[in-house]
C-alpha atoms as a PDB file:
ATOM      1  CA  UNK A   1      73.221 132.691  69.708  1.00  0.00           C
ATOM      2  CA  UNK A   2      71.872 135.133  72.266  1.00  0.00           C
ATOM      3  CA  UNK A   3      74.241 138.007  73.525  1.00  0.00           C
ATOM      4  CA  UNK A   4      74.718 140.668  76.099  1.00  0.00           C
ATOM      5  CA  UNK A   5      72.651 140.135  79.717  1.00  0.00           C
ATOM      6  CA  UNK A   6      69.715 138.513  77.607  1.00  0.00           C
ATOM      7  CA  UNK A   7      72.255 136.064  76.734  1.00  0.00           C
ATOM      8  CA  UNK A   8      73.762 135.400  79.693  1.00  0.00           C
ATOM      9  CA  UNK A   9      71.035 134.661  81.968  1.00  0.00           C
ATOM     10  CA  UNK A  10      69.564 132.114  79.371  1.00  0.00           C
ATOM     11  CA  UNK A  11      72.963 130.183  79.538  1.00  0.00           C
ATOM     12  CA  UNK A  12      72.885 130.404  83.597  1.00  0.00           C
ATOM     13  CA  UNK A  13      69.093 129.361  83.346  1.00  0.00           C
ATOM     14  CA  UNK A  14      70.094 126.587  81.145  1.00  0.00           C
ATOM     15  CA  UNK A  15      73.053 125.211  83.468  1.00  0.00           C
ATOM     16  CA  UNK A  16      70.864 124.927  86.407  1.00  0.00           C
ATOM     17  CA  UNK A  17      68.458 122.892  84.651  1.00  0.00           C
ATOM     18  CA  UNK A  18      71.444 120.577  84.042  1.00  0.00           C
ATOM     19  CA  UNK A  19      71.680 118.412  87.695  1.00  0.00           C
ATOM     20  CA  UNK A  20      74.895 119.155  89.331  1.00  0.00           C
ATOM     21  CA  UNK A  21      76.190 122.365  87.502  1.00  0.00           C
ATOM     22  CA  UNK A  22      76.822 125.575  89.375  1.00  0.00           C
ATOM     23  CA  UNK A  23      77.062 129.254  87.809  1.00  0.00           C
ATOM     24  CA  UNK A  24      80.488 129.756  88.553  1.00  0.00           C
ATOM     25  CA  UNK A  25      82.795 127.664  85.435  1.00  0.00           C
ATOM     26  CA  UNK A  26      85.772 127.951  87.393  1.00  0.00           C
ATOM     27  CA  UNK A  27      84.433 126.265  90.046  1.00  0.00           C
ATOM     28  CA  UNK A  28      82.485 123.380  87.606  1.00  0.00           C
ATOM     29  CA  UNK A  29      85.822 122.612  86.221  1.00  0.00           C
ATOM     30  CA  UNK A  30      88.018 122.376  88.696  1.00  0.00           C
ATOM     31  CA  UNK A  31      85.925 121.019  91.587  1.00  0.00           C
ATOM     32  CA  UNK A  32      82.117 120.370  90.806  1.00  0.00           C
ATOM     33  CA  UNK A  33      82.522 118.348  87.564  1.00  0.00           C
ATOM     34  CA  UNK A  34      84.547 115.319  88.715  1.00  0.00           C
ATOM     35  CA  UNK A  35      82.133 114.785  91.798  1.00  0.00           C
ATOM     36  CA  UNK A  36      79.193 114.868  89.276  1.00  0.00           C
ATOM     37  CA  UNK A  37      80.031 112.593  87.289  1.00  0.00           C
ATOM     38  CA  UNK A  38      80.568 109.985  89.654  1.00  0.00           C
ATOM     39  CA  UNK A  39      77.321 110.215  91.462  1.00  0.00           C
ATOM     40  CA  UNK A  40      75.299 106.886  91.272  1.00  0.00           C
ATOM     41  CA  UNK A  41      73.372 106.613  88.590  1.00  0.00           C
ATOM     42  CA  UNK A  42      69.836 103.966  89.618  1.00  0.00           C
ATOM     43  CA  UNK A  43      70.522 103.049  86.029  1.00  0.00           C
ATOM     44  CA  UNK A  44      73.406 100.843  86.860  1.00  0.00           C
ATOM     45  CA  UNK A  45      71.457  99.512  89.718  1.00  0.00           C
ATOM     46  CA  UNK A  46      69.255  97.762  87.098  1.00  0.00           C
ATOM     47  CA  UNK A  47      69.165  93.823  88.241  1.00  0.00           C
ATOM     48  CA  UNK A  48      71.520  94.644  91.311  1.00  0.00           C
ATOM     49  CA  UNK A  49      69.243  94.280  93.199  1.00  0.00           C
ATOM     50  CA  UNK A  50      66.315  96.067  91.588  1.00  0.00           C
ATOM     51  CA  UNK A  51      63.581  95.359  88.325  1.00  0.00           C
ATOM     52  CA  UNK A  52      64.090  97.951  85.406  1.00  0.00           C
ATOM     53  CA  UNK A  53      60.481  98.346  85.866  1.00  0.00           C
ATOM     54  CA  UNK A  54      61.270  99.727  89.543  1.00  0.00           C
ATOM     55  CA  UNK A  55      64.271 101.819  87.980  1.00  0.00           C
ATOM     56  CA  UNK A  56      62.301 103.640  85.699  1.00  0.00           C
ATOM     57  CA  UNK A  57      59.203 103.851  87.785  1.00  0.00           C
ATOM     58  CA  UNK A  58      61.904 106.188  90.146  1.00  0.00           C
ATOM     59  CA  UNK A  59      62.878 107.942  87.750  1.00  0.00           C
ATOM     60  CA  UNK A  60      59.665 108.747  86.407  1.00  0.00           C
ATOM     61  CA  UNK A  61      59.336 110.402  89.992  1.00  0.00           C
ATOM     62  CA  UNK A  62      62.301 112.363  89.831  1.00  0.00           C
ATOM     63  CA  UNK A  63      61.066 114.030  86.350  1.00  0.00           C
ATOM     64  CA  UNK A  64      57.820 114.795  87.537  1.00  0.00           C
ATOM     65  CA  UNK A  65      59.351 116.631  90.616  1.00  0.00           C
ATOM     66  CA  UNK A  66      61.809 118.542  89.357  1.00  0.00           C
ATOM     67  CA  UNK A  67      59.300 120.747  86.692  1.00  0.00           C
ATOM     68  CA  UNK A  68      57.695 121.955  90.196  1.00  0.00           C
ATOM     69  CA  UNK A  69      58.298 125.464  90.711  1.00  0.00           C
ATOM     70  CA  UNK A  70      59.629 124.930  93.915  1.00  0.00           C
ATOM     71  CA  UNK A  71      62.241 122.644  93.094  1.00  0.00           C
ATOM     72  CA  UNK A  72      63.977 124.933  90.769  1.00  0.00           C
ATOM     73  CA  UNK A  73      63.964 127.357  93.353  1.00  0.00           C
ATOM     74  CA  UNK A  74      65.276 124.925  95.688  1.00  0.00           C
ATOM     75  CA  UNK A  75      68.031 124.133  93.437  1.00  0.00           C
ATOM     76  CA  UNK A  76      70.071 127.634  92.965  1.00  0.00           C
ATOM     77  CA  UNK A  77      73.644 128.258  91.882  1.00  0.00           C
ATOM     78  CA  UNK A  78      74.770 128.319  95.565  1.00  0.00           C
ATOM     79  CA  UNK A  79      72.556 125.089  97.044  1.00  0.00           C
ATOM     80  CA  UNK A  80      74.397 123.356  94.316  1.00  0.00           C
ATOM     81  CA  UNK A  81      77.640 124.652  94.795  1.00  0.00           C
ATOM     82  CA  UNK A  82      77.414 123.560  98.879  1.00  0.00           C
ATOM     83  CA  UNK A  83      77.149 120.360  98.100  1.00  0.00           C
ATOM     84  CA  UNK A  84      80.463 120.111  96.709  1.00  0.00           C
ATOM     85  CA  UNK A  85      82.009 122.760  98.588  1.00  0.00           C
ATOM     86  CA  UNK A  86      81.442 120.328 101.388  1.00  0.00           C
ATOM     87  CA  UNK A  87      82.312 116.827  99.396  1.00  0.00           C
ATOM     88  CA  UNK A  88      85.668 118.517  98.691  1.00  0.00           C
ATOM     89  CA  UNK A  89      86.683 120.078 102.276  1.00  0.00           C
ATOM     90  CA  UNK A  90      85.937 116.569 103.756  1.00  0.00           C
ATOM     91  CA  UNK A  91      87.537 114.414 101.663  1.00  0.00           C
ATOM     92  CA  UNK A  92      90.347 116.216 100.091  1.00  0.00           C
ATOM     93  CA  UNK A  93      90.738 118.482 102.863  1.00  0.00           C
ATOM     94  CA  UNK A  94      90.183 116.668 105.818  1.00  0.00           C
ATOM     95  CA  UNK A  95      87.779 118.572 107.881  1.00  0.00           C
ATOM     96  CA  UNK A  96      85.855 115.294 109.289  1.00  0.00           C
ATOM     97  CA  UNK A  97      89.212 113.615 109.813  1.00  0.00           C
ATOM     98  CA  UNK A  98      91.661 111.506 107.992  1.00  0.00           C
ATOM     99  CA  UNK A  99      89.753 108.216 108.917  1.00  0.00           C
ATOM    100  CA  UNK A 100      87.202 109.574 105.967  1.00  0.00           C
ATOM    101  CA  UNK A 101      87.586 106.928 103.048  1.00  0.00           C
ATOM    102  CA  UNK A 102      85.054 108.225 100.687  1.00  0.00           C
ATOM    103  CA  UNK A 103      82.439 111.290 100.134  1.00  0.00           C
ATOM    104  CA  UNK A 104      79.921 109.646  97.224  1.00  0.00           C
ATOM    105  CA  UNK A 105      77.605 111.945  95.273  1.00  0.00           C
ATOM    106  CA  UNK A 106      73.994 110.643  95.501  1.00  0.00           C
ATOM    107  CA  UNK A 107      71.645 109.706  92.833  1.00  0.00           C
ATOM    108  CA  UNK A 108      70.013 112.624  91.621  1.00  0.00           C
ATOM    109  CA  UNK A 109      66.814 110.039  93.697  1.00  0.00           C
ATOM    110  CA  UNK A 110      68.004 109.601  96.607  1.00  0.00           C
ATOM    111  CA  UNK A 111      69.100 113.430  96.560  1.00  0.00           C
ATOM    112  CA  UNK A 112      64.942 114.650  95.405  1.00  0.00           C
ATOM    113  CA  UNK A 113      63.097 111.803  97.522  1.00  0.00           C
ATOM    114  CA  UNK A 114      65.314 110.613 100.568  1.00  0.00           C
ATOM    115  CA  UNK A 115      66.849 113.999 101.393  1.00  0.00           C
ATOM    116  CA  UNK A 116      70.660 112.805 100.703  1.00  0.00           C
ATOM    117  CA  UNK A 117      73.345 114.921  98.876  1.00  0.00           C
ATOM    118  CA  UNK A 118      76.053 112.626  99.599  1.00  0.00           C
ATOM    119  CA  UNK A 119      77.496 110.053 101.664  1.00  0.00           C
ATOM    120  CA  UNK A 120      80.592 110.034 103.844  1.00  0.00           C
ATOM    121  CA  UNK A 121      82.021 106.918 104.661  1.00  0.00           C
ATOM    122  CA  UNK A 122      84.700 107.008 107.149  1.00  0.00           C
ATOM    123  CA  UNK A 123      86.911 103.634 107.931  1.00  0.00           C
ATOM    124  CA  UNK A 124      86.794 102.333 111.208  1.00  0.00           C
ATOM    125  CA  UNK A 125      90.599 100.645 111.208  1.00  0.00           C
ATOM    126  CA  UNK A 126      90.186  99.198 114.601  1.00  0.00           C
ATOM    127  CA  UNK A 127      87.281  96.863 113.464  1.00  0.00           C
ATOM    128  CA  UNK A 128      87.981  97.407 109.782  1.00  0.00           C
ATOM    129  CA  UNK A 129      84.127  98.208 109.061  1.00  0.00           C
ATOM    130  CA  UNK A 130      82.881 101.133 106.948  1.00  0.00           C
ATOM    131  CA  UNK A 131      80.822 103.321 108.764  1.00  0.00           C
ATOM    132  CA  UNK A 132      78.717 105.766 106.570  1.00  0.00           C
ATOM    133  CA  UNK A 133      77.171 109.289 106.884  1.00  0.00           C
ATOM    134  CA  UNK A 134      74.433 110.898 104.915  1.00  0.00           C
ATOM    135  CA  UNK A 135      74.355 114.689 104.568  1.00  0.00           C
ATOM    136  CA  UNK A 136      71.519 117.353 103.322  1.00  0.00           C
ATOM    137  CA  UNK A 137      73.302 120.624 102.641  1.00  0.00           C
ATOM    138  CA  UNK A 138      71.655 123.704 102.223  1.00  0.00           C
ATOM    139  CA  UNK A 139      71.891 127.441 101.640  1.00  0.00           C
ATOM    140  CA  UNK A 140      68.725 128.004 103.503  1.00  0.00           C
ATOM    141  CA  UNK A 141      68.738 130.556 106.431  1.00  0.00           C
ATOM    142  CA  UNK A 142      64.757 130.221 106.775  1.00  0.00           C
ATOM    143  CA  UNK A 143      64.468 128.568 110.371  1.00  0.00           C
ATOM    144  CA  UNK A 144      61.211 126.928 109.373  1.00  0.00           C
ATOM    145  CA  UNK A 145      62.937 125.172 106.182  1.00  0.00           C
ATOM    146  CA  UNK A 146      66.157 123.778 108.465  1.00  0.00           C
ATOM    147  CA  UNK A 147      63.280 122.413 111.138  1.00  0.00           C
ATOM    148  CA  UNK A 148      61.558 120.301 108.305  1.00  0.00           C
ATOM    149  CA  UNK A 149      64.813 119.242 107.033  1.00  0.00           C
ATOM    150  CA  UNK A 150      65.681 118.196 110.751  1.00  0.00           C
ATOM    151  CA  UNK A 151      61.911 117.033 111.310  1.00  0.00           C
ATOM    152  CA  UNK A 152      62.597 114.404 109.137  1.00  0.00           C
ATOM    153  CA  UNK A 153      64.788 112.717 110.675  1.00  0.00           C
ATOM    154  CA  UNK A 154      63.491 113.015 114.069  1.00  0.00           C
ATOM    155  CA  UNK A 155      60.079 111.281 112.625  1.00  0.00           C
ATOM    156  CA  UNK A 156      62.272 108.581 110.756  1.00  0.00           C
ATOM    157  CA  UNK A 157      63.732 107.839 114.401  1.00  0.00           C
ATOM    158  CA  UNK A 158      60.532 107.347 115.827  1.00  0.00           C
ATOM    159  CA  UNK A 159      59.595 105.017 113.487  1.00  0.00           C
ATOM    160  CA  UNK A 160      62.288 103.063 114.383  1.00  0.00           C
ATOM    161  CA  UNK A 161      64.515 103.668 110.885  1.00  0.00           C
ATOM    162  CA  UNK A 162      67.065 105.765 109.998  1.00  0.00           C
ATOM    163  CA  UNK A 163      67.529 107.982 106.926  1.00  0.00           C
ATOM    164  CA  UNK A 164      67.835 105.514 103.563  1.00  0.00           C
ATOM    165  CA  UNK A 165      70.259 106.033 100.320  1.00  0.00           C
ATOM    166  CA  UNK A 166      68.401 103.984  97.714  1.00  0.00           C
ATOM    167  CA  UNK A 167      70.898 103.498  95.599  1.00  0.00           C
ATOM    168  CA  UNK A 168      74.814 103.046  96.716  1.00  0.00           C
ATOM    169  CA  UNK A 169      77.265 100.697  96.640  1.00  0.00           C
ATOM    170  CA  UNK A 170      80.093 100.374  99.255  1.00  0.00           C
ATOM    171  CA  UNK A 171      83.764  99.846  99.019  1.00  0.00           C
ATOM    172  CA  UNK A 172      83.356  96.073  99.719  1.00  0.00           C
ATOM    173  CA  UNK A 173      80.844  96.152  96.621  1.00  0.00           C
ATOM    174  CA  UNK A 174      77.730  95.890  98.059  1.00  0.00           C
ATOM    175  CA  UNK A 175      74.654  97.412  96.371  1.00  0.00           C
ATOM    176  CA  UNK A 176      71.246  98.315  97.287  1.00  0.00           C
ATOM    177  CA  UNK A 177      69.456 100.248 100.071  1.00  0.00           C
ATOM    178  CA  UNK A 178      70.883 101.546 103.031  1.00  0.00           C
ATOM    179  CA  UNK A 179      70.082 103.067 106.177  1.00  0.00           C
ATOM    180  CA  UNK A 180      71.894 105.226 107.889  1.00  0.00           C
ATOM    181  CA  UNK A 181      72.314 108.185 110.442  1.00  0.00           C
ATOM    182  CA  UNK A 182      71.551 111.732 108.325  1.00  0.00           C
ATOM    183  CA  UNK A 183      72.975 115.434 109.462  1.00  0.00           C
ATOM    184  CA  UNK A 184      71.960 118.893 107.730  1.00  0.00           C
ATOM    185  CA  UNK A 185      75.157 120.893 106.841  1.00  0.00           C
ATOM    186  CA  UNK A 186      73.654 125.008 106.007  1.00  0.00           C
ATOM    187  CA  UNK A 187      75.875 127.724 104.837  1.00  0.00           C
ATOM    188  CA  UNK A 188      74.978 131.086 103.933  1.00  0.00           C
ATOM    189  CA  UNK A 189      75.071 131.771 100.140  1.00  0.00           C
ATOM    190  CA  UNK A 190      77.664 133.892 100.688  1.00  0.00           C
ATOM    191  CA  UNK A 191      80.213 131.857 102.660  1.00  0.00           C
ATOM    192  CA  UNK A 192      79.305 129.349  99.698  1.00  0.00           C
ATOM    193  CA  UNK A 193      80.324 131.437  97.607  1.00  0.00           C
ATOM    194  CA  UNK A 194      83.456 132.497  99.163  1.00  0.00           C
ATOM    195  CA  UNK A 195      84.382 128.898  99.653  1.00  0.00           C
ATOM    196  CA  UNK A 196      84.423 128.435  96.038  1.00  0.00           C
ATOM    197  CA  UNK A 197      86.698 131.016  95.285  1.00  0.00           C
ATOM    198  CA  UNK A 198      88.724 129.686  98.137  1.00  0.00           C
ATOM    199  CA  UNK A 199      89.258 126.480  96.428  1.00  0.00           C
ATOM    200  CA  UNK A 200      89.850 127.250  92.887  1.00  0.00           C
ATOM    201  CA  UNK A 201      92.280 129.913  93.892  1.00  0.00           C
ATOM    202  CA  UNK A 202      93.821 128.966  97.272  1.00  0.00           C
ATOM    203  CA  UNK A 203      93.131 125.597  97.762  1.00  0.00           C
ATOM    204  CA  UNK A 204      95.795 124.652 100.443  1.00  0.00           C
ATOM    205  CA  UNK A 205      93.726 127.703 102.574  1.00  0.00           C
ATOM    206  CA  UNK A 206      90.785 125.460 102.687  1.00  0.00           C
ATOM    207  CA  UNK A 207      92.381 123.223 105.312  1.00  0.00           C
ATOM    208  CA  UNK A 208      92.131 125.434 108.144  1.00  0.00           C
ATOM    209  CA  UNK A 209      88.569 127.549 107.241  1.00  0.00           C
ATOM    210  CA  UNK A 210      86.265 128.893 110.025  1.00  0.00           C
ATOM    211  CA  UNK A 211      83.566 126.745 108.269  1.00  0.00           C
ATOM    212  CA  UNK A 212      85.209 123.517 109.266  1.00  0.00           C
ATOM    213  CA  UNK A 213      84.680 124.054 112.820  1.00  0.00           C
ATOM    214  CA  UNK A 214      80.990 125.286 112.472  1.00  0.00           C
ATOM    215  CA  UNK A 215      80.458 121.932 110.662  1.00  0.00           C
ATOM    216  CA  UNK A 216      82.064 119.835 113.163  1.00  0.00           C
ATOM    217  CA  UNK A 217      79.736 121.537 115.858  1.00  0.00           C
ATOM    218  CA  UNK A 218      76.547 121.571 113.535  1.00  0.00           C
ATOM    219  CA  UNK A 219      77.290 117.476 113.222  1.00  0.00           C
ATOM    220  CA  UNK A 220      78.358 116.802 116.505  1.00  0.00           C
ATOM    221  CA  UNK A 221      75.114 118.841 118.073  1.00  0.00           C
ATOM    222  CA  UNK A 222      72.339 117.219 115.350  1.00  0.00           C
ATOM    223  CA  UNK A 223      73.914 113.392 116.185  1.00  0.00           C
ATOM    224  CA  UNK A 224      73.617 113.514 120.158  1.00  0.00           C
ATOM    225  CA  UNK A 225      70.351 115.122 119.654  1.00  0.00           C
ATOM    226  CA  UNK A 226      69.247 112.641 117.722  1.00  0.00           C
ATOM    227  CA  UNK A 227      70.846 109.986 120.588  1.00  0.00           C
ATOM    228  CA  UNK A 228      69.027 111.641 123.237  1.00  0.00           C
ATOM    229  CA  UNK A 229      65.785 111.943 121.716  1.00  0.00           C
ATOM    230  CA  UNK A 230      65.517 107.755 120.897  1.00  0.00           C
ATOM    231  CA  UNK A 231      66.677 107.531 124.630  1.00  0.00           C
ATOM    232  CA  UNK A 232      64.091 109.712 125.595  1.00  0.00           C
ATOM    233  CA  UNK A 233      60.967 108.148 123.802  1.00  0.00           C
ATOM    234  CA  UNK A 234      62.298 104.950 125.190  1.00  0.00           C
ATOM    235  CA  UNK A 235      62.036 105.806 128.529  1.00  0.00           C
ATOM    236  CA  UNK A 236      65.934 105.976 129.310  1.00  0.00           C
ATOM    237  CA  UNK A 237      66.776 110.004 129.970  1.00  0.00           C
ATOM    238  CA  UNK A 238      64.426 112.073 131.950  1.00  0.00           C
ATOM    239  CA  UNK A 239      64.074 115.661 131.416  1.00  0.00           C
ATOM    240  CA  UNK A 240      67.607 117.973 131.692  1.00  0.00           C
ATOM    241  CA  UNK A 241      69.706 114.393 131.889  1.00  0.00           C
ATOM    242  CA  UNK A 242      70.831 114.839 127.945  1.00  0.00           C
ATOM    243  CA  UNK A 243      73.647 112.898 127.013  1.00  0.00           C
ATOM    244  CA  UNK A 244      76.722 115.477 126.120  1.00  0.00           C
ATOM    245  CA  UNK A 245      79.427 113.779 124.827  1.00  0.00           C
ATOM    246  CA  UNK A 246      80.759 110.884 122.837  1.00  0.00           C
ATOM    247  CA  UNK A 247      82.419 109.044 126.282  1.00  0.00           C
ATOM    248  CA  UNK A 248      78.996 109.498 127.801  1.00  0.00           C
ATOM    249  CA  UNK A 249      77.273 107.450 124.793  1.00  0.00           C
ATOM    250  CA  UNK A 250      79.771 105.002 125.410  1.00  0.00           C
ATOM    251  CA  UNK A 251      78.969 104.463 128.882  1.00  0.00           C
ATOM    252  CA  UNK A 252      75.269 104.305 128.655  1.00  0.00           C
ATOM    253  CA  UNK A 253      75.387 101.747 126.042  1.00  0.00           C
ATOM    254  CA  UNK A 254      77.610  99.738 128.002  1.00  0.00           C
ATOM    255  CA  UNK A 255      75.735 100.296 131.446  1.00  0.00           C
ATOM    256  CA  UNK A 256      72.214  99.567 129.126  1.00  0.00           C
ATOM    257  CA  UNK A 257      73.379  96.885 126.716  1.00  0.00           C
ATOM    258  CA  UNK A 258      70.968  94.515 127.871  1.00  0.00           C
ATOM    259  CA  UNK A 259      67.917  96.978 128.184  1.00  0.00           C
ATOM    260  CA  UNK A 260      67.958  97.962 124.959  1.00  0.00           C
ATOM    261  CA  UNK A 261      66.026  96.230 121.705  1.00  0.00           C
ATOM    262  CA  UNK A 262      68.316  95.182 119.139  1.00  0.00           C
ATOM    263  CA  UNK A 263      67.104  97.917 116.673  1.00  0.00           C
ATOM    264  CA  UNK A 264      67.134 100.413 119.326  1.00  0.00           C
ATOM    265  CA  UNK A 265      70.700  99.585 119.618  1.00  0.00           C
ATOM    266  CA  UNK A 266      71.508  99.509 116.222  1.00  0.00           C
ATOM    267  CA  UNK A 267      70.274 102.543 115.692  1.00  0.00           C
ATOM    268  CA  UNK A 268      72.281 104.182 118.537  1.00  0.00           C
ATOM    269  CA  UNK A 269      75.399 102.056 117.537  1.00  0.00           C
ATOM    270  CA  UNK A 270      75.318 103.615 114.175  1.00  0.00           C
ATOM    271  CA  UNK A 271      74.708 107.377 114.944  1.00  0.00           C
ATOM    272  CA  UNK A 272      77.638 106.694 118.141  1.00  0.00           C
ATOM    273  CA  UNK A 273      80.201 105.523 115.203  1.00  0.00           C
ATOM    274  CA  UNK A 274      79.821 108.441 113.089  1.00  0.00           C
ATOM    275  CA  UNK A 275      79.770 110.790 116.276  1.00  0.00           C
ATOM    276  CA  UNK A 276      83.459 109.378 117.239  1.00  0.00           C
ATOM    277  CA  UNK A 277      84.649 110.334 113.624  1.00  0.00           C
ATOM    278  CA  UNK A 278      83.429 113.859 114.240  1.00  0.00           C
ATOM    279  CA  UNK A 279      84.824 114.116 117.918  1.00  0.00           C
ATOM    280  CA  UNK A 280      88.023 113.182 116.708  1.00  0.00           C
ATOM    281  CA  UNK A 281      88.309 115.661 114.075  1.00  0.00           C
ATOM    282  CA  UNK A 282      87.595 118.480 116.062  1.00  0.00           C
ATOM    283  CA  UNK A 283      90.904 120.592 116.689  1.00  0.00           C
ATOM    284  CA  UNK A 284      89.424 120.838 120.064  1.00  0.00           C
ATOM    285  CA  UNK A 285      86.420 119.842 122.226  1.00  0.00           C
ATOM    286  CA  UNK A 286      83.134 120.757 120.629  1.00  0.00           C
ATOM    287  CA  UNK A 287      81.302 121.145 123.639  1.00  0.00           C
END
């Protein structure tokens, strides 16, 4: 066995080839590992609904990506690490709100080709439905790699289609494709870091961290953007009449109900839901 530095960045080397691991053991153990290991695997998904053939033929993609340069790059300690920094403040620590009934790892596909770390599903009780929330995290503070991540979406919308999570299954048990609204959560490397730390070593401190509320504002500002931007290609806002808040969703929806297409609505319907659960959360007005 390999010793001294040699040694040690060989083992760090050869945890972040392994899909989910971070540098920091502490952290693996207590927080990362358990989230891990209950991502979706598209293995399971084999025959509900989809052909092995298909199966393999995705994962076949996912092999061929990941020995790219770039994608181990992409893929650092700390990129890792956000992931379930985040999974773990908003469902064990209640920074989206205690109407969250699940955060769910994505397949290591749907993470590579559809741009989804993980889903939030938050319970509506009111109309018991399950409303659910797709999130990109990323330690990226390169302006140019956040606007492609957001890009994506914005060209998904004008297609008429939302972001889709390949393979998932909901509470109720239903399994297949989905399509749903999509956020980007970034975080500096070192607040990731510190975050960590936070967790293993303080974790009823994580409640109440500044990075909550920059979340909540991130999510709140990337969903009525995407709102107003549908509105907009569809002929509904004009220039400087942005929508601002969730109430003001509400009433345009019901003042437009019958002007809008059914997808149009859908879509709108969908990003509105999730935009309520964030609203809610917030200690106090976003805006």
């Amino acid at each position: 066995m390999s010793t001294g530095i040699e040694g040690r960045m060989a083992e760090a080397l050869d945890r972040r080839r392994v899909w989910g691991q971070t540098d920091d053991e502490n952290f693996n153990r207590e927080i990362a590992r358990s989230w891990r290991d209950s991502a979706f695997r598209p293995e399971d998904f084999i025959g509900r609904p989809y052909a092995r053939e298909a199966v393999m033929a995705d994962l076949q993609k996912v092999s061929e990506i990941k020995k790219s340069p770039s994608y181990t790059h992409e893929r650092g300690s700390e990129a890792v690490a956000l992931e379930y920094v985040l999974m773990e403040g908003i469902k064990v620590h209640g920074w989206f709100g205690d109407s969250v009934f699940s955060t769910q790892k994505t397949s290591e596909y749907d993470d590579v080709m559809n741009g989804a770390d993980f889903v939030v599903t938050f319970h509506d009780e009111d109309t018991d439905r399950f409303i659910h929330l797709a999130i990109d995290a990323t330690t990226s503070s390169d302006k140019a790699v956040l606007r492609r991540k957001e890009d994506k979406n914005f060209e998904k919308l004008a297609r008429g289609k939302m972001a889709s999570v390949k393979y998932f299954e909901d509470p109720d048990g239903n399994a297949g494709e989905i399509q749903v609204p999509r956020i980007v959560l970034a975080l500096s490397p070192e607040k990731t870091v510190a975050l960590q730390k936070l967790m293993v070593e303080k974790p009823s401190l994580t409640e109440d961290a500044g990075e909550k509320y920059e979340f909540l504002v991130s999510a709140e500002k990337q969903l009525l953007g995407f709102i107003n931007y549908i509105l907009i290609r569809r002929g509904f806002l004009g220039e400087g009449r942005d929508i601002k808040s969730y109430s003001e969703v509400l009433e345009f929806m019901a003042r437009h109900s019958d002007d809008l297409d059914e997808k149009t609505m859908k879509i709108i319907s969908d990003h509105a839901d999730v935009l309520q659960f964030i609203t809610l959360a917030a200690p106090k007005p976003l805006h």
